[in-house]
C-alpha atoms as a PDB file:
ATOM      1  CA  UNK A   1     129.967  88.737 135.962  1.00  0.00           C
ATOM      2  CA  UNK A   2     128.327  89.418 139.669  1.00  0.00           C
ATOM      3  CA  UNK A   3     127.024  93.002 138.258  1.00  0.00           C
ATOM      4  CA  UNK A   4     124.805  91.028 135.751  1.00  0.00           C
ATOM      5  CA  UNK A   5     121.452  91.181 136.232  1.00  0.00           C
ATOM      6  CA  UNK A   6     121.061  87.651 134.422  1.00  0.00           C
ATOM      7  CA  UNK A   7     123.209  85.167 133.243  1.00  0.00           C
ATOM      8  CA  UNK A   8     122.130  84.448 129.498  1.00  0.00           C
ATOM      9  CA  UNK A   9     122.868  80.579 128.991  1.00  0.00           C
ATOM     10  CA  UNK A  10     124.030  80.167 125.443  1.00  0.00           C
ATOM     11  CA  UNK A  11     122.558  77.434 123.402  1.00  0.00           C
ATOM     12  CA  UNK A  12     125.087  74.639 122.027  1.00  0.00           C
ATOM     13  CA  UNK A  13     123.541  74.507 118.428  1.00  0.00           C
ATOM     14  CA  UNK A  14     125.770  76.380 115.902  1.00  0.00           C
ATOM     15  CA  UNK A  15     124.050  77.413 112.831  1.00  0.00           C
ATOM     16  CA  UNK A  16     125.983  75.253 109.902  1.00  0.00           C
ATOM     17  CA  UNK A  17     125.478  75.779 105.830  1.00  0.00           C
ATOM     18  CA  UNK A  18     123.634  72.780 104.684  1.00  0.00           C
ATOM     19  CA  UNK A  19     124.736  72.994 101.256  1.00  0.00           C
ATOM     20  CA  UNK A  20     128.187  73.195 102.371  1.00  0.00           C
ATOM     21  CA  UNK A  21     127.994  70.106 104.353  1.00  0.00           C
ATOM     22  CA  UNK A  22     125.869  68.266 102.022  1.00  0.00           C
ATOM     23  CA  UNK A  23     128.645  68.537  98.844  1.00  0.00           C
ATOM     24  CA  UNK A  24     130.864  67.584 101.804  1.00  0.00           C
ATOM     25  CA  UNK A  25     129.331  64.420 102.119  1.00  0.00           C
ATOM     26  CA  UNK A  26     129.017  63.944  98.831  1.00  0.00           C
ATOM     27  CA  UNK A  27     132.247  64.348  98.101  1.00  0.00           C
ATOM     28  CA  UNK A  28     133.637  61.898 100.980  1.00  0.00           C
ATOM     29  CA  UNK A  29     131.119  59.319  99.195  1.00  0.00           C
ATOM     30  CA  UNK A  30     132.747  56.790  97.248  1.00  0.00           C
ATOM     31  CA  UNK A  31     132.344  55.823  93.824  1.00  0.00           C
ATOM     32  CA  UNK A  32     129.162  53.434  93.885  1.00  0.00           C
ATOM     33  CA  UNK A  33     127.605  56.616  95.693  1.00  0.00           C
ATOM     34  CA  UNK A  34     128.572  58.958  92.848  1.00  0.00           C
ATOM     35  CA  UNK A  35     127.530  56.640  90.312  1.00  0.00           C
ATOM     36  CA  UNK A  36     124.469  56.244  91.935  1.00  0.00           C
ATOM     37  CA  UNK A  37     123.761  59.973  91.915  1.00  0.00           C
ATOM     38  CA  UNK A  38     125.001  60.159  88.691  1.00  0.00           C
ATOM     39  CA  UNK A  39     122.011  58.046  86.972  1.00  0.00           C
ATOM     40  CA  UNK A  40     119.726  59.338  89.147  1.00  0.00           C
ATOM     41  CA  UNK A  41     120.321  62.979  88.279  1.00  0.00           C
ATOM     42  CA  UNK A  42     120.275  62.027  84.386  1.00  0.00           C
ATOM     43  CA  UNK A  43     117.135  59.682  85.023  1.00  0.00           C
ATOM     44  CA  UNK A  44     115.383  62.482  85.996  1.00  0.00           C
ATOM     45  CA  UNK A  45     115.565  64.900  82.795  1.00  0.00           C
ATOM     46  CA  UNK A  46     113.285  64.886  79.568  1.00  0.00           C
ATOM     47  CA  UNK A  47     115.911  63.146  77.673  1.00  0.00           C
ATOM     48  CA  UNK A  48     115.585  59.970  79.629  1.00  0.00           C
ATOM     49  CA  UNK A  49     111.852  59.823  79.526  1.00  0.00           C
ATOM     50  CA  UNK A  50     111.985  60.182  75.720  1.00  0.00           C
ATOM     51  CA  UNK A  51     114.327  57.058  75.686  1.00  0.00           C
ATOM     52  CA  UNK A  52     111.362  54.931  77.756  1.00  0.00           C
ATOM     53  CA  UNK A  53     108.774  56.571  75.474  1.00  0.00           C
ATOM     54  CA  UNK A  54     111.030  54.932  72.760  1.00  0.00           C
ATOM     55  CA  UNK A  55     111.425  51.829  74.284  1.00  0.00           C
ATOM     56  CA  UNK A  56     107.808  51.405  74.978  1.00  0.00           C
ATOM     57  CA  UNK A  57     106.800  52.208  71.540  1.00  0.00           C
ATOM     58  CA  UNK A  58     109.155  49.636  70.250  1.00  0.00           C
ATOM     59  CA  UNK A  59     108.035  47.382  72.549  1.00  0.00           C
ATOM     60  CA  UNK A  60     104.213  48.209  71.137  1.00  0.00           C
ATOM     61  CA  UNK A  61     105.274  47.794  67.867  1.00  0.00           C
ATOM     62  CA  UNK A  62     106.709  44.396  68.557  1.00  0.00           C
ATOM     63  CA  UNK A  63     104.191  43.226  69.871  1.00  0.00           C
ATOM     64  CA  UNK A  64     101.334  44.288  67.162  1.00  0.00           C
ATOM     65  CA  UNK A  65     103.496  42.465  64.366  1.00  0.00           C
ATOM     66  CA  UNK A  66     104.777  40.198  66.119  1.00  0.00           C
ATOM     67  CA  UNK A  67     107.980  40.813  65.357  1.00  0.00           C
ATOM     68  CA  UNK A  68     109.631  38.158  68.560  1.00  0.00           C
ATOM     69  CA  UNK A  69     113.457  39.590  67.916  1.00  0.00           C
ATOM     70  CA  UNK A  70     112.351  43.387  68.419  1.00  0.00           C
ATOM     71  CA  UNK A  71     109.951  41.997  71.140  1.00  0.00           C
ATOM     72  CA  UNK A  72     112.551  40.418  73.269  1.00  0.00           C
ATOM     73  CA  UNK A  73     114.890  43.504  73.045  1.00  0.00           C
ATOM     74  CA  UNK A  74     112.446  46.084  74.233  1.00  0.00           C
ATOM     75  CA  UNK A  75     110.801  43.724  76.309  1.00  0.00           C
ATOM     76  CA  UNK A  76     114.064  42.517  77.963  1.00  0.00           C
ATOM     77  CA  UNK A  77     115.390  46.404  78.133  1.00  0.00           C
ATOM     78  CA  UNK A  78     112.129  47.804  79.818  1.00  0.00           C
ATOM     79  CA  UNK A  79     111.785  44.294  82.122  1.00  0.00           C
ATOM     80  CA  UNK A  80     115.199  43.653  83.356  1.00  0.00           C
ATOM     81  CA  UNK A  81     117.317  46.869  82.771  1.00  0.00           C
ATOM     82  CA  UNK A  82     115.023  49.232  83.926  1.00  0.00           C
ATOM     83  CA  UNK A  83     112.926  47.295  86.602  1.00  0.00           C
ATOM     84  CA  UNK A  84     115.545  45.446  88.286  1.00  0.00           C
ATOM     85  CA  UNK A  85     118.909  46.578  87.285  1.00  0.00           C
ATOM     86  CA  UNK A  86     118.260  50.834  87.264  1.00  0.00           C
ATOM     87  CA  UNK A  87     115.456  50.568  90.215  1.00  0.00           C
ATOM     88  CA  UNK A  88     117.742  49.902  92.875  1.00  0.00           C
ATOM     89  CA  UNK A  89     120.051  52.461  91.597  1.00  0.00           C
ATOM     90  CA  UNK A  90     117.689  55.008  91.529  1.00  0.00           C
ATOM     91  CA  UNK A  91     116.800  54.395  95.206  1.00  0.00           C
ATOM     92  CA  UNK A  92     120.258  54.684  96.134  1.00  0.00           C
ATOM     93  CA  UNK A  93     120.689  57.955  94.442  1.00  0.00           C
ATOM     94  CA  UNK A  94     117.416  59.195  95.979  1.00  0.00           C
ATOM     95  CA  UNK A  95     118.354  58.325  99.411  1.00  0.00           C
ATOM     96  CA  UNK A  96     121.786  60.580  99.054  1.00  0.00           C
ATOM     97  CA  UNK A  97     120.127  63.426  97.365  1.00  0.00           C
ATOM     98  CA  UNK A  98     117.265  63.405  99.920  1.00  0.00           C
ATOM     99  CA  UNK A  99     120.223  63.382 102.523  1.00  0.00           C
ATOM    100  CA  UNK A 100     119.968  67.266 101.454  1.00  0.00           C
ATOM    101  CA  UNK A 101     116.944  67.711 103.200  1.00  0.00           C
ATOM    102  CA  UNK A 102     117.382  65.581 106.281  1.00  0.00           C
ATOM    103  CA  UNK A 103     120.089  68.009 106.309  1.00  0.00           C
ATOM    104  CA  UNK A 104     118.127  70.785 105.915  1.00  0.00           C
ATOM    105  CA  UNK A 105     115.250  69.579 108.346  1.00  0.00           C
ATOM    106  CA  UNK A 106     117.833  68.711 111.020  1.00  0.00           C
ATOM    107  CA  UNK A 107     118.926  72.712 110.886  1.00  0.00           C
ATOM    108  CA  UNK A 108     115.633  73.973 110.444  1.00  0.00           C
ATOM    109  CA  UNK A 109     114.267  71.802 114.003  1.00  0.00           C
ATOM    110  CA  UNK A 110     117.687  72.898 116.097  1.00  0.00           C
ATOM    111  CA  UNK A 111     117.603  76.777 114.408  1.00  0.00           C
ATOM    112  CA  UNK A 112     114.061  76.749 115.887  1.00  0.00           C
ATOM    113  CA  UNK A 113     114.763  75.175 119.395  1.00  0.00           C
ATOM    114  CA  UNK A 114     117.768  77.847 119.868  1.00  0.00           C
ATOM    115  CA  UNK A 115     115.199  80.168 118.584  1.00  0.00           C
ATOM    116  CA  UNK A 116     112.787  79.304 121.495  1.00  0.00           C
ATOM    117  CA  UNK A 117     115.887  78.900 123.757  1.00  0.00           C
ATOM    118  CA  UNK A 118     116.959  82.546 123.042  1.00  0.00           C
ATOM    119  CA  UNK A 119     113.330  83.661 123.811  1.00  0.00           C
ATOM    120  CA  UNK A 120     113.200  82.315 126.897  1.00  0.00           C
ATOM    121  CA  UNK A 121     116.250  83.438 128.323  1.00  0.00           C
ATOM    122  CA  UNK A 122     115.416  87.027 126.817  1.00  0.00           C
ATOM    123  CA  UNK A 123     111.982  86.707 128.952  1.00  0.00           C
ATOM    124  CA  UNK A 124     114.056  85.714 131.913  1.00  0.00           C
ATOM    125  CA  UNK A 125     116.082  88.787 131.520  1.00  0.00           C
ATOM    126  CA  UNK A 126     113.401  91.056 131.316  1.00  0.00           C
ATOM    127  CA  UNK A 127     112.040  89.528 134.476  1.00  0.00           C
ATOM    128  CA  UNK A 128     115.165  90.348 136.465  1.00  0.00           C
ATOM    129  CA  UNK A 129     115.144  94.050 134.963  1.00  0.00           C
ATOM    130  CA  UNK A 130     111.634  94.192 135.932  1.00  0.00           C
ATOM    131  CA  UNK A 131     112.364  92.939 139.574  1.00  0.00           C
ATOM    132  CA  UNK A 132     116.229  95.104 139.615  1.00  0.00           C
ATOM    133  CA  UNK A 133     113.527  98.582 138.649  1.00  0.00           C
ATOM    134  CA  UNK A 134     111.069  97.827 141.304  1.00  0.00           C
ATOM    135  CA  UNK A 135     113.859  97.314 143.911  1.00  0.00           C
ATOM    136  CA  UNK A 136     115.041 100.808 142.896  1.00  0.00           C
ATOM    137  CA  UNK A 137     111.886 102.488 142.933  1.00  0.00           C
ATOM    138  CA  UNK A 138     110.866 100.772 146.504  1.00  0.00           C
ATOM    139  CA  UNK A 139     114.850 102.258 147.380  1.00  0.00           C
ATOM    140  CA  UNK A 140     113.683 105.708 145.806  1.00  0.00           C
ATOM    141  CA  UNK A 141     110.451 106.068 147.269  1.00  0.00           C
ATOM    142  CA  UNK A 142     112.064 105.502 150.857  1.00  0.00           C
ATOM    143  CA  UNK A 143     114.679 108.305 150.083  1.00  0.00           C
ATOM    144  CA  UNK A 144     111.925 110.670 149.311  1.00  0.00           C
ATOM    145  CA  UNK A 145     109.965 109.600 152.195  1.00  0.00           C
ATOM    146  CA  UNK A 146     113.111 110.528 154.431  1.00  0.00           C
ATOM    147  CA  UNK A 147     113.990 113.603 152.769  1.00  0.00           C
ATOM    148  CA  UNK A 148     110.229 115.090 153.137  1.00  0.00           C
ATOM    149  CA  UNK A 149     111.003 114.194 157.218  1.00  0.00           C
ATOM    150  CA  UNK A 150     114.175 115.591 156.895  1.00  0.00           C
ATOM    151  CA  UNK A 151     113.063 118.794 155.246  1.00  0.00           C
ATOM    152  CA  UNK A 152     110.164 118.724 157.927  1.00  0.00           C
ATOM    153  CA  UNK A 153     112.561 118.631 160.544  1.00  0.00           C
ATOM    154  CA  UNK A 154     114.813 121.139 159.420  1.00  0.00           C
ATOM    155  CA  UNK A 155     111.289 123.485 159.187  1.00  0.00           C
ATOM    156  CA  UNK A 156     110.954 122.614 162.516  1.00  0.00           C
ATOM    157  CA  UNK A 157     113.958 123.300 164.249  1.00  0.00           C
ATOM    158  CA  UNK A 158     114.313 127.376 162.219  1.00  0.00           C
ATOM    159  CA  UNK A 159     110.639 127.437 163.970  1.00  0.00           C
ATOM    160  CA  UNK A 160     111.844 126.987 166.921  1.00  0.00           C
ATOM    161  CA  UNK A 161     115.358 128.775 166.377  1.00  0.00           C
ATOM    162  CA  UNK A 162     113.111 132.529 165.359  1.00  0.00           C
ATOM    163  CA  UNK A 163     111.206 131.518 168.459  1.00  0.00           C
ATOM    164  CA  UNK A 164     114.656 130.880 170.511  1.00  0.00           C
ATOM    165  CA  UNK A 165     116.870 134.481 169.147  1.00  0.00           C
ATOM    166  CA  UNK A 166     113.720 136.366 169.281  1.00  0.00           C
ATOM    167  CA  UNK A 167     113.053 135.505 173.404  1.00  0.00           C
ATOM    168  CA  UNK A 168     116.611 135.920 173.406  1.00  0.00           C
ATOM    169  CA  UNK A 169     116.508 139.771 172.063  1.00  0.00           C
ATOM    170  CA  UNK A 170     113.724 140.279 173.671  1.00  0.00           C
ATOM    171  CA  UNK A 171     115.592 139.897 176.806  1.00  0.00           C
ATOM    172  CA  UNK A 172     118.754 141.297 176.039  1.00  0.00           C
ATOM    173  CA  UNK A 173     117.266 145.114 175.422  1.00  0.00           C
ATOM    174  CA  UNK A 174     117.370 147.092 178.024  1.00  0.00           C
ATOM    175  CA  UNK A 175     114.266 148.827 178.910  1.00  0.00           C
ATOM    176  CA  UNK A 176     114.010 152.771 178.033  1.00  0.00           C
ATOM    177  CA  UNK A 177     114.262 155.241 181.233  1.00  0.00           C
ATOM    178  CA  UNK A 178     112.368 158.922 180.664  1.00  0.00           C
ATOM    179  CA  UNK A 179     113.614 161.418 182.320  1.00  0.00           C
ATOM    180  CA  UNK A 180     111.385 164.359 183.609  1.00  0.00           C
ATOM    181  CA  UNK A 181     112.823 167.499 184.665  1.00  0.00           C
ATOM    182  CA  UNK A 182     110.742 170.294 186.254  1.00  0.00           C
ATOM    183  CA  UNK A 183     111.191 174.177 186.761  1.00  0.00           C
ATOM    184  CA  UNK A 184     110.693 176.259 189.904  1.00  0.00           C
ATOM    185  CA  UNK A 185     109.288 179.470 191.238  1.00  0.00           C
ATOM    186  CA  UNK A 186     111.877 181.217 189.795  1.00  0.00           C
ATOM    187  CA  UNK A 187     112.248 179.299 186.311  1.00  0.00           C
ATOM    188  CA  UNK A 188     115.148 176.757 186.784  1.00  0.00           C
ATOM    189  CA  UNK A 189     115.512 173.676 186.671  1.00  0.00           C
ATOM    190  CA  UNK A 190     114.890 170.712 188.928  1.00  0.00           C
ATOM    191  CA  UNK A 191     116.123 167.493 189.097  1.00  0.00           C
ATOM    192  CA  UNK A 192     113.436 164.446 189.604  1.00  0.00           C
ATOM    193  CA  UNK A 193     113.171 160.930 189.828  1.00  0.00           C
ATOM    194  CA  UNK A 194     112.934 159.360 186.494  1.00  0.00           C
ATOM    195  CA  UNK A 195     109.801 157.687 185.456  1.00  0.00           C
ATOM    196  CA  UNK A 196     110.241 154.099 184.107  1.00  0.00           C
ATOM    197  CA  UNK A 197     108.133 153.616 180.493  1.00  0.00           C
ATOM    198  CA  UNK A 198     105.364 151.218 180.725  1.00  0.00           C
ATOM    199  CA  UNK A 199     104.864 151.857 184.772  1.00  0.00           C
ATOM    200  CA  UNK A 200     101.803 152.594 186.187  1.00  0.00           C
ATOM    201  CA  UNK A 201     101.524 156.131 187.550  1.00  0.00           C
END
């Protein structure tokens, strides 16, 4: 873990299925809560709103011929049953469907914070990669500086090493002796003192 350039912090949110935990709940509900959900699921269909439409023509006809009987039974169904008796029920159910997206809302708010989270530390990474690349280069740059002196030196020093063997040759040849021989009177030979090259006569 000391080679890493960063340390990525993990985020504690764990991405859940909402639909699995809401039928979950559901099912862990007991049987007032099922109920509930029950009559508001089958409150909330075109069947249902035929059935009012039903009762509140009844109740219309009741009351335009005064027919009391038919008047109290619509009257008493749409007044009692529905307003005070089904209301509440309704509300229940609502509030444990709608569970679904508190559920959902819930995920969707911590999905975007580990989201952001993730960003960050991604950000923070690049940072250190930017900072670990210019430490190299700055490392780089000196190695090529002291290579070029290097090199330079090494130029240098075979300068001066021609300069060095070629004084040294120079003064290791021996210099060349011309001899001069001359004839006599008579046509022989003589010996004489030999001349050095390069001396002035």
């Amino acid at each position: 873990m000391a080679d890493l350039l960063y340390q990525h912090r993990q985020h504690p949110h764990i991405p859940q299925n909402v639909n699995q935990q809401h039928r979950e709940e559901q099912a862990q509900g007991d049987f007032n809560d099922r109920l509930a959900v029950a009559i508001t699921k089958a409150t909330a269909t075109m069947f249902c709103a035929y059935i009012f439409t039903g009762i509140g023509i009844g109740s219309l006809v009741a009351l335009i011929t005064g027919n009391l009987t038919l008047g109290f039974l619509f009257g008493g169904v749409s007044s009692y049953l529905l307003q005070l008796v089904m209301l509440p029920i309704i509300q229940n159910g609502t509030a444990i469907l709608s569970r679904h997206q508190e559920l959902q809302a819930e995920e969707m708010y911590c999905f975007v914070q580990k989201t952001y989270h993730d960003e960050q530390e991604s950000i923070k990474h690049l940072y250190a990669q930017d900072a670990e690349l210019l430490k190299q280069t700055q490392m780089l740059t000196q190695q090529e500086d002291m290579l070029a002196q290097a090199v330079r030196g090494y130029a240098a020093l075979a300068n001066q090493h021609d300069a060095l063997h070629a004084k040294v040759d120079a003064l290791a040849t021996p210099p060349k002796v011309a001899s001069t021989q001359a004839r006599d009177d008579k046509g022989r030979f003589t010996k004489a003192a030999p001349a050095v090259e390069g001396a002035s006569s």
